[in-house]
N, C-alpha and C. Protein backbone atom coordinates (compact mmCIF):
# COMPACT_ATOMS: atom_id res chain seq x y z
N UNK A 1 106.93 53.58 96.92
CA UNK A 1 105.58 54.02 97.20
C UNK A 1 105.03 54.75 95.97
N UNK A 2 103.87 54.77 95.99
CA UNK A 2 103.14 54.85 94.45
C UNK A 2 102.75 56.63 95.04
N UNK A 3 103.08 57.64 93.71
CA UNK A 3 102.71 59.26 93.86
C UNK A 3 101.01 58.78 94.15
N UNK A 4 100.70 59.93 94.88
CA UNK A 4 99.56 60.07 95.55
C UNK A 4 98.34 60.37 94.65
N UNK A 5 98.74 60.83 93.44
CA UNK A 5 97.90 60.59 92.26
C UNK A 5 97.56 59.06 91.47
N UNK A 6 98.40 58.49 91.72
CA UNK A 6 98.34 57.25 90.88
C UNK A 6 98.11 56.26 92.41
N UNK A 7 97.64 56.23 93.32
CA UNK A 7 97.58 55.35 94.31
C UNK A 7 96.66 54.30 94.01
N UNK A 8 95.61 54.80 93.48
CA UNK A 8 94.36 53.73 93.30
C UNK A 8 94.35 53.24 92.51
N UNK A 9 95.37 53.72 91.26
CA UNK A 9 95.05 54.03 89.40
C UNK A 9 94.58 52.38 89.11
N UNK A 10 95.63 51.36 89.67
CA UNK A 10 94.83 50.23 89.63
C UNK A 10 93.85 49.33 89.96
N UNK A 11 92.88 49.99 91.04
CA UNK A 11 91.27 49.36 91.08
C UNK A 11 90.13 50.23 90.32
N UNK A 12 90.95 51.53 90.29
CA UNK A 12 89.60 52.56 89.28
C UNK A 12 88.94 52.06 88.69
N UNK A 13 89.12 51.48 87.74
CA UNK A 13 88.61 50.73 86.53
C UNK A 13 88.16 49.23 86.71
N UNK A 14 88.26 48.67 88.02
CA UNK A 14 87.77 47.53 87.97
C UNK A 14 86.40 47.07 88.52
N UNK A 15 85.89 45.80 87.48
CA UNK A 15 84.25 45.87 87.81
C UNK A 15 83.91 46.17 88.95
N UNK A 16 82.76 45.97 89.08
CA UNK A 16 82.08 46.15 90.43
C UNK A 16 81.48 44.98 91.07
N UNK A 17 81.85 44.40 91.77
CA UNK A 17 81.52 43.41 92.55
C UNK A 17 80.27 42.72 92.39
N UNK A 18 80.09 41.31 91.72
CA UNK A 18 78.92 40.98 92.15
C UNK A 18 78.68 40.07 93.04
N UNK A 19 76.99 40.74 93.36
CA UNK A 19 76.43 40.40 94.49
C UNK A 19 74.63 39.51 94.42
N UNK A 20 74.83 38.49 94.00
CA UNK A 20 73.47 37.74 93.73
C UNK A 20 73.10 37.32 95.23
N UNK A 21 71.86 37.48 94.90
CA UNK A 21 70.87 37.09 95.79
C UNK A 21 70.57 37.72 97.01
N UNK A 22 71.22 39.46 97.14
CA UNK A 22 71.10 40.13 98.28
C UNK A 22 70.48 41.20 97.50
N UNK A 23 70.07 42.57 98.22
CA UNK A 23 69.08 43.64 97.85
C UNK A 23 70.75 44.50 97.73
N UNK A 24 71.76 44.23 97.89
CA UNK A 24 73.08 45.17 98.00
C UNK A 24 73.36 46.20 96.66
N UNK A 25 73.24 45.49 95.52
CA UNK A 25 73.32 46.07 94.20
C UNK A 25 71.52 47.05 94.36
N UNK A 26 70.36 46.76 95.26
CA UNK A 26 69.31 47.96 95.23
C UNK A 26 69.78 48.85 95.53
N UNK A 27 70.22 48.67 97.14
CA UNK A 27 70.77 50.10 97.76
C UNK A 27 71.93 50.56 97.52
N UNK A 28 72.83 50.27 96.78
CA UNK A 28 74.12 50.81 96.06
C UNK A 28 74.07 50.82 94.53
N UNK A 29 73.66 51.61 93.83
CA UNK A 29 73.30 51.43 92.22
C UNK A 29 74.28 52.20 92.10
N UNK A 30 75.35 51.84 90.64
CA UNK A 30 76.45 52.02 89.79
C UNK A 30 76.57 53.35 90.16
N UNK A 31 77.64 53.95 90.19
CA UNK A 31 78.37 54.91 90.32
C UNK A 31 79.10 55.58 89.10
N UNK A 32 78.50 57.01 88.81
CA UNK A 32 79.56 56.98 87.76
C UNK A 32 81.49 57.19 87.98
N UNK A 33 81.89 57.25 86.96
CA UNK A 33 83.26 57.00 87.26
C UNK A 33 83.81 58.06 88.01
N UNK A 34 83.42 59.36 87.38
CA UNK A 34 83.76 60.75 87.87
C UNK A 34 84.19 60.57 89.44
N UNK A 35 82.78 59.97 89.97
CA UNK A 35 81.95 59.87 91.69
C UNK A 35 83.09 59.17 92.14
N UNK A 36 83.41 57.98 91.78
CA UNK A 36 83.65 57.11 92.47
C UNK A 36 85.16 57.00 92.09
N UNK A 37 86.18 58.15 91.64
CA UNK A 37 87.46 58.53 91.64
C UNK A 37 87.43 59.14 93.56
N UNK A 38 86.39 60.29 93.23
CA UNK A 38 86.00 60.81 94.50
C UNK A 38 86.48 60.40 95.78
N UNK A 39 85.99 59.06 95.58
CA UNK A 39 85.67 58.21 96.97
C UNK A 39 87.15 57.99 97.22
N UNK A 40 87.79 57.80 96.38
CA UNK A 40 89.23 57.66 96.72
C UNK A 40 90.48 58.28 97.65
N UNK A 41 90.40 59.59 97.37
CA UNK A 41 90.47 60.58 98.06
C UNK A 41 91.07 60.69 99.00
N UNK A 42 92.06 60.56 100.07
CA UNK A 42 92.44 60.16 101.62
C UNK A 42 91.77 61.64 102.37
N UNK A 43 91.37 63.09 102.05
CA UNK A 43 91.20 64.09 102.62
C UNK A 43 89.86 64.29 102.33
N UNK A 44 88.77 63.67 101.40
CA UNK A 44 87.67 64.45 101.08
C UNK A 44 86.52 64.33 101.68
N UNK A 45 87.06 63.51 102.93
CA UNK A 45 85.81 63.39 103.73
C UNK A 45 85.89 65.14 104.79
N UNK A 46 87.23 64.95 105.09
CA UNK A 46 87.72 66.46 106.05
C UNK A 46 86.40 67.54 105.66
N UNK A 47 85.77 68.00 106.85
CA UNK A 47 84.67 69.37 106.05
C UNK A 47 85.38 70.40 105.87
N UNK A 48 85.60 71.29 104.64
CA UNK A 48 86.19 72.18 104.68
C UNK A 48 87.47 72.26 103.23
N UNK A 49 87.75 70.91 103.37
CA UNK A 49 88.98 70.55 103.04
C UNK A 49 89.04 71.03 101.38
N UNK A 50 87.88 70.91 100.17
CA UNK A 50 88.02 71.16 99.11
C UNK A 50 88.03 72.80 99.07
N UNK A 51 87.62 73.51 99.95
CA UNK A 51 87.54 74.82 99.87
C UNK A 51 88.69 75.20 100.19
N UNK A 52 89.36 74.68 101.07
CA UNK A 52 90.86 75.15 101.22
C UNK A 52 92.00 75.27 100.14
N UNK A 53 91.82 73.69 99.80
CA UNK A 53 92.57 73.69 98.54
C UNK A 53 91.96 74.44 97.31
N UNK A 54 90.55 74.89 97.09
CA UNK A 54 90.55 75.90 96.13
C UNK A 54 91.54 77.16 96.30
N UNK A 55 91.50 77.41 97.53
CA UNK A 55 91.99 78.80 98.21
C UNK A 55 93.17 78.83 97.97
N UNK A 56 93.96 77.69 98.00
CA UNK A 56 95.39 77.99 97.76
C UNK A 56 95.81 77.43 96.40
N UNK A 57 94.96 77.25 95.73
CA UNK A 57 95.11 77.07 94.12
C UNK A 57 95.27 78.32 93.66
N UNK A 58 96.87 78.83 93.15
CA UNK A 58 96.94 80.64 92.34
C UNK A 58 97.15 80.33 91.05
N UNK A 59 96.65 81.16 90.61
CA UNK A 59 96.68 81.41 88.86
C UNK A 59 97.73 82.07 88.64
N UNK A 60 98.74 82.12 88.07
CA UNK A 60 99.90 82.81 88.14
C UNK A 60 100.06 83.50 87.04
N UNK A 61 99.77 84.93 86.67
CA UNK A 61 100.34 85.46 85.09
C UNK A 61 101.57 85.55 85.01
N UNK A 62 102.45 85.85 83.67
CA UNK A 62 103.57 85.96 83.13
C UNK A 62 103.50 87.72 82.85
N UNK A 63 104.84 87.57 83.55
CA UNK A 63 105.32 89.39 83.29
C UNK A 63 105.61 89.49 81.90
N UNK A 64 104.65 90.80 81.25
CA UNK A 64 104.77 91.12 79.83
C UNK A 64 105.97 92.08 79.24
N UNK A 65 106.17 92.51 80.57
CA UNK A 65 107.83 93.75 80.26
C UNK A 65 106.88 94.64 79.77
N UNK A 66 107.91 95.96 80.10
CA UNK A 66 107.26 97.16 79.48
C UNK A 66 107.48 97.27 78.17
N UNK A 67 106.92 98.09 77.05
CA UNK A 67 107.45 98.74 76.20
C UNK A 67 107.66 99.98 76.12
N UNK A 68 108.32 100.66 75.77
CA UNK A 68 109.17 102.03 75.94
C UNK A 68 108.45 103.08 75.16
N UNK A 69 107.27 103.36 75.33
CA UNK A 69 106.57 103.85 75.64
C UNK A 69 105.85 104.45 77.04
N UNK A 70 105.41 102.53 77.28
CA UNK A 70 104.66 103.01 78.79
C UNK A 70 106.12 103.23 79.86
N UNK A 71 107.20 102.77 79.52
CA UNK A 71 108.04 103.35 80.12
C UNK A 71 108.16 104.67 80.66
N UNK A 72 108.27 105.45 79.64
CA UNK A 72 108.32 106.73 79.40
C UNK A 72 107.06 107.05 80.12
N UNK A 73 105.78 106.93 79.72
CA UNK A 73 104.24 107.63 80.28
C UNK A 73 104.58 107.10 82.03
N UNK A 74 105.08 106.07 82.24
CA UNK A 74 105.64 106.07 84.14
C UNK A 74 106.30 106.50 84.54
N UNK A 75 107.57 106.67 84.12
CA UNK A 75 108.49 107.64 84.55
C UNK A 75 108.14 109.37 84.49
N UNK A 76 107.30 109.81 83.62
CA UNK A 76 106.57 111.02 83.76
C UNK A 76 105.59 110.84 84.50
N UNK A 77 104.90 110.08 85.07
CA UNK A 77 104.03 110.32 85.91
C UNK A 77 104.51 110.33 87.33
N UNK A 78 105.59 109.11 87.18
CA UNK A 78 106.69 110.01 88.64
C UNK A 78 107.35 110.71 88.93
N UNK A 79 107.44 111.47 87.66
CA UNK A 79 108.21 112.79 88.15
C UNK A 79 107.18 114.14 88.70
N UNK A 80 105.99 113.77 88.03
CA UNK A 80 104.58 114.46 88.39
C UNK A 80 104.49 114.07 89.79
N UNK A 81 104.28 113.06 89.98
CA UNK A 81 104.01 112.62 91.41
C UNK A 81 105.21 113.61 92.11
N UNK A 82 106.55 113.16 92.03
CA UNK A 82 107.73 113.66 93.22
C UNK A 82 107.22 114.92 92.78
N UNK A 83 106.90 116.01 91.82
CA UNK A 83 106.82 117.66 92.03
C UNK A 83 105.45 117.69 92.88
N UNK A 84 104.39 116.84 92.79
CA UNK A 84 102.71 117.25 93.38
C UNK A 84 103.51 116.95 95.46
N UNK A 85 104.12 115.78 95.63
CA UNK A 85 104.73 115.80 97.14
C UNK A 85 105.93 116.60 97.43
N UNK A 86 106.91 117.15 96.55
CA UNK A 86 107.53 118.83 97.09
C UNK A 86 106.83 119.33 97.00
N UNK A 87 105.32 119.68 97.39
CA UNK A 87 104.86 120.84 97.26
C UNK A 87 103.97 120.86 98.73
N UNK A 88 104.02 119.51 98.75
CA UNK A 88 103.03 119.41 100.30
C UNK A 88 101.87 118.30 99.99
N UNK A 89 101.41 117.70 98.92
CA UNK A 89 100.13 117.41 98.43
C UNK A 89 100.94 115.87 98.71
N UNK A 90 99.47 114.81 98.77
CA UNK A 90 99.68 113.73 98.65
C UNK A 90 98.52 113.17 98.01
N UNK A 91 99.01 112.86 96.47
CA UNK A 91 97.44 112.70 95.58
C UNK A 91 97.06 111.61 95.26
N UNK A 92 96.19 111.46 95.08
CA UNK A 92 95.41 109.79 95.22
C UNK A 92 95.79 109.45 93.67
N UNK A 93 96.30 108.36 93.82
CA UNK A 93 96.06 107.49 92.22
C UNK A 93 96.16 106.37 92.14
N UNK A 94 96.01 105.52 91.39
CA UNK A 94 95.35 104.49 91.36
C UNK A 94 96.56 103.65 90.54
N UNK A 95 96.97 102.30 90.84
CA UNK A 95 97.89 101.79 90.29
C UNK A 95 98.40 100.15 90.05
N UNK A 96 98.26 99.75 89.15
CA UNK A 96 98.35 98.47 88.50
C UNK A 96 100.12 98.37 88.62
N UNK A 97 100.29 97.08 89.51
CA UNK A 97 101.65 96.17 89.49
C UNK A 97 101.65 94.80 89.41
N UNK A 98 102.94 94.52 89.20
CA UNK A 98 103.14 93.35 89.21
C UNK A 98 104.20 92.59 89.94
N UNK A 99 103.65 91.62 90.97
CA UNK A 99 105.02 91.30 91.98
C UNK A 99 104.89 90.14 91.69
N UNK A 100 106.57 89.60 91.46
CA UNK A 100 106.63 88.16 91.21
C UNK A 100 106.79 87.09 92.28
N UNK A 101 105.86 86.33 92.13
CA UNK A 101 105.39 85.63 93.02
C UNK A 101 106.84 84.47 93.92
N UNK A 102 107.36 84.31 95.04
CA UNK A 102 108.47 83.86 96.08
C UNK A 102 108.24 82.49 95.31
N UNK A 103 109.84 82.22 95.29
CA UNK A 103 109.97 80.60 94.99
C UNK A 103 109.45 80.24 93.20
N UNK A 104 109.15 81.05 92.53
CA UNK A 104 108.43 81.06 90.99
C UNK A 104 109.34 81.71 90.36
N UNK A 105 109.78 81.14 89.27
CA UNK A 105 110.64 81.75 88.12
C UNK A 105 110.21 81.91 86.06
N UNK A 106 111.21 82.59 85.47
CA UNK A 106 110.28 82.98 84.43
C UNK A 106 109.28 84.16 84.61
N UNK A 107 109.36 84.94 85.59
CA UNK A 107 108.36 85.75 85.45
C UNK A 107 106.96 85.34 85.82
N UNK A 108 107.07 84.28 86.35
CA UNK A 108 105.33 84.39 87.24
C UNK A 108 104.89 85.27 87.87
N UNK A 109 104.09 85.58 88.41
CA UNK A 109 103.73 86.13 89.77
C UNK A 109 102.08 86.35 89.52
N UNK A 110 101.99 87.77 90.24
CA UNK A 110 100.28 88.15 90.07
C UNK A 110 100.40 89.83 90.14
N UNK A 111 99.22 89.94 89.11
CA UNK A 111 99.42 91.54 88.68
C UNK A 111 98.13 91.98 89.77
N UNK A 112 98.60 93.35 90.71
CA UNK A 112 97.31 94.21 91.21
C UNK A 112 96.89 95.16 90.70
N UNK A 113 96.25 95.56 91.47
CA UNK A 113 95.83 97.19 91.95
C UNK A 113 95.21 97.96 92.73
N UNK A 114 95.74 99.02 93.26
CA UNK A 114 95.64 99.27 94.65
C UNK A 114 94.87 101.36 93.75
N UNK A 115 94.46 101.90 94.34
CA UNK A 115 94.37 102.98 94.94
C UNK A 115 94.66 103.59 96.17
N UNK A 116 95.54 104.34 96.63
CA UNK A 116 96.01 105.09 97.58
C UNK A 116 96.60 106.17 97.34
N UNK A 117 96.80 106.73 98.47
CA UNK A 117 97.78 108.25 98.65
C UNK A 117 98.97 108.14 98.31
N UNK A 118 99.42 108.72 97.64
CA UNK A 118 101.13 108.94 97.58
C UNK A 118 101.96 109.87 98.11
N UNK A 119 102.62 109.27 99.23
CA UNK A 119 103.47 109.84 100.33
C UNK A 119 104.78 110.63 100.11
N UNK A 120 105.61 109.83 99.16
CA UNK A 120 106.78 109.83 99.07
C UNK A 120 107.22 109.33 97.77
N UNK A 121 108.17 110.00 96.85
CA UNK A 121 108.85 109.30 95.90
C UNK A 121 110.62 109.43 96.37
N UNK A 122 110.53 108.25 96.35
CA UNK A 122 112.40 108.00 96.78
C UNK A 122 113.25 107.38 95.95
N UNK A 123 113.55 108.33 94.48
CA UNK A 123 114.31 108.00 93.93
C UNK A 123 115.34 107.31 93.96
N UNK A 124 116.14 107.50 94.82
CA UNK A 124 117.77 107.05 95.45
C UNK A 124 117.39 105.11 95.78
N UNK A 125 116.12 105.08 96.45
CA UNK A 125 115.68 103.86 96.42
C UNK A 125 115.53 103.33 95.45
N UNK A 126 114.18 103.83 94.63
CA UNK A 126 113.92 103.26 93.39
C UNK A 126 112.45 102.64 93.58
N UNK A 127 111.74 103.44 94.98
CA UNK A 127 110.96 103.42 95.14
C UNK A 127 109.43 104.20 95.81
N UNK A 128 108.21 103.92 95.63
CA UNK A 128 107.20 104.87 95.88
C UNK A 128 106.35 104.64 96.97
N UNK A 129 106.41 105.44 97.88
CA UNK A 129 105.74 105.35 99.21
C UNK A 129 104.33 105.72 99.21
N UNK A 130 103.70 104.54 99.50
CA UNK A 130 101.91 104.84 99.67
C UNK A 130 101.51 104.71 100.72
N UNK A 131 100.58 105.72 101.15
CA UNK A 131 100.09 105.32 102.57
C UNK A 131 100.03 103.75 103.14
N UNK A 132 99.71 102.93 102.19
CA UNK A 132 99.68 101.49 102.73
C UNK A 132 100.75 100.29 102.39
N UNK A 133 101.50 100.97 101.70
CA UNK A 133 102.98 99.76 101.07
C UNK A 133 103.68 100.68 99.98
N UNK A 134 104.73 99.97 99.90
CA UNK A 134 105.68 100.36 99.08
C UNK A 134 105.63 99.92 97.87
N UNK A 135 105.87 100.49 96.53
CA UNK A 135 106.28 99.52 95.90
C UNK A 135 107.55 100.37 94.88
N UNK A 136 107.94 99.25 94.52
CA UNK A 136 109.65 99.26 93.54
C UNK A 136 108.66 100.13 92.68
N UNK A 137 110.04 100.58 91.57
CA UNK A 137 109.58 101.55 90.10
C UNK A 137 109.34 99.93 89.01
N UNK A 138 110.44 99.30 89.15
CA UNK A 138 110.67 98.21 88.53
C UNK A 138 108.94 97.45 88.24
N UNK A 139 107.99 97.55 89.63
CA UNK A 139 106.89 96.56 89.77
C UNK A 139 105.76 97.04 89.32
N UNK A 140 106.14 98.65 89.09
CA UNK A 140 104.77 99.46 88.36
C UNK A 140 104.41 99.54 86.67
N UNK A 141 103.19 98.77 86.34
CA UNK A 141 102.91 98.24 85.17
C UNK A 141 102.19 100.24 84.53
N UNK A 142 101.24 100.42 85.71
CA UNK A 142 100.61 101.86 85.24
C UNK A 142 100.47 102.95 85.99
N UNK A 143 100.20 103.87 85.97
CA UNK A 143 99.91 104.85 86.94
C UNK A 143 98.64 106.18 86.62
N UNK A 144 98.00 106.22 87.23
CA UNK A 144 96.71 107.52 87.26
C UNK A 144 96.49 108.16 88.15
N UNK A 145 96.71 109.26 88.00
CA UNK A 145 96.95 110.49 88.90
C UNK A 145 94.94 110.73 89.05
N UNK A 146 94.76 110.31 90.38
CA UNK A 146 93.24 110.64 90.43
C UNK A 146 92.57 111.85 90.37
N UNK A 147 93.17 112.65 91.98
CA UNK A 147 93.03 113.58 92.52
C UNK A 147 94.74 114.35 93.18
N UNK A 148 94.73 115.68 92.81
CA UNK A 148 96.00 116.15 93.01
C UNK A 148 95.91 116.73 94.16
């Protein structure tokens, strides 16, 4: 069976039918090629269907690794963080990660960023508790201490 890309590959390109002595070539005028790959399609009639597959089309970046620097400027900012929550405070900051994306290797994935509260630092884990998710030390690209 022929991949689902190459199914048609051999009528694409072939003329277009003629039709003397009917009005058929009025009401059907040439198609450009682009269009009439289109038509091919087994799903593109489905309503809905190209928007879906935009939706699950991901752009995937490549993890850049730290340099030992921003190493250092994160690991001081979590040690800031764990002294601002022994104290009682849970301070808003704002924070760029990167989780590598299930089933993707090489370092794919997709980089965020979230703003939230910071609950908890759990060293022993190796990880930082935000009001709304967790994340590893390993997955944190930056950190900004908003409000203390």
């Amino acid at each position: 069976m022929k991949s689902p890309e190459h199914r048609y590959a051999d009528i694409l390109h072939e003329e277009r039918p003629k039709h003397e002595g009917d009005d058929f070539s009025k009401r059907h005028p040439p198609m450009p090629l682009a269009d009439r790959a289109k038509i091919f399609l087994p799903f593109a009639a489905l309503k809905g269907y190209e928007q879906v597959v935009e939706e699950r089309t991901v752009l995937y970046d490549h993890e850049k690794g730290l340099s030992e620097d921003l190493m250092v400027e994160i690991n001081d900012r979590l040690r800031e963080l764990k002294r601002l929550v022994e104290t009682g405070r849970k301070p808003l900051v704002r924070i760029r990660y990167f989780l590598q994306s299930p089933g993707r290797q090489n370092g794919e994935g997709r980089e965020f960023r979230t703003e939230d509260r910071c609950e908890k630092v759990l060293e022993a884990e190796q990880m930082l508790q935000l009001s709304e998710r967790r994340l590893a030390f390993h997955e944190i690209r930056e950190i900004v201490i908003l409000e203390q």
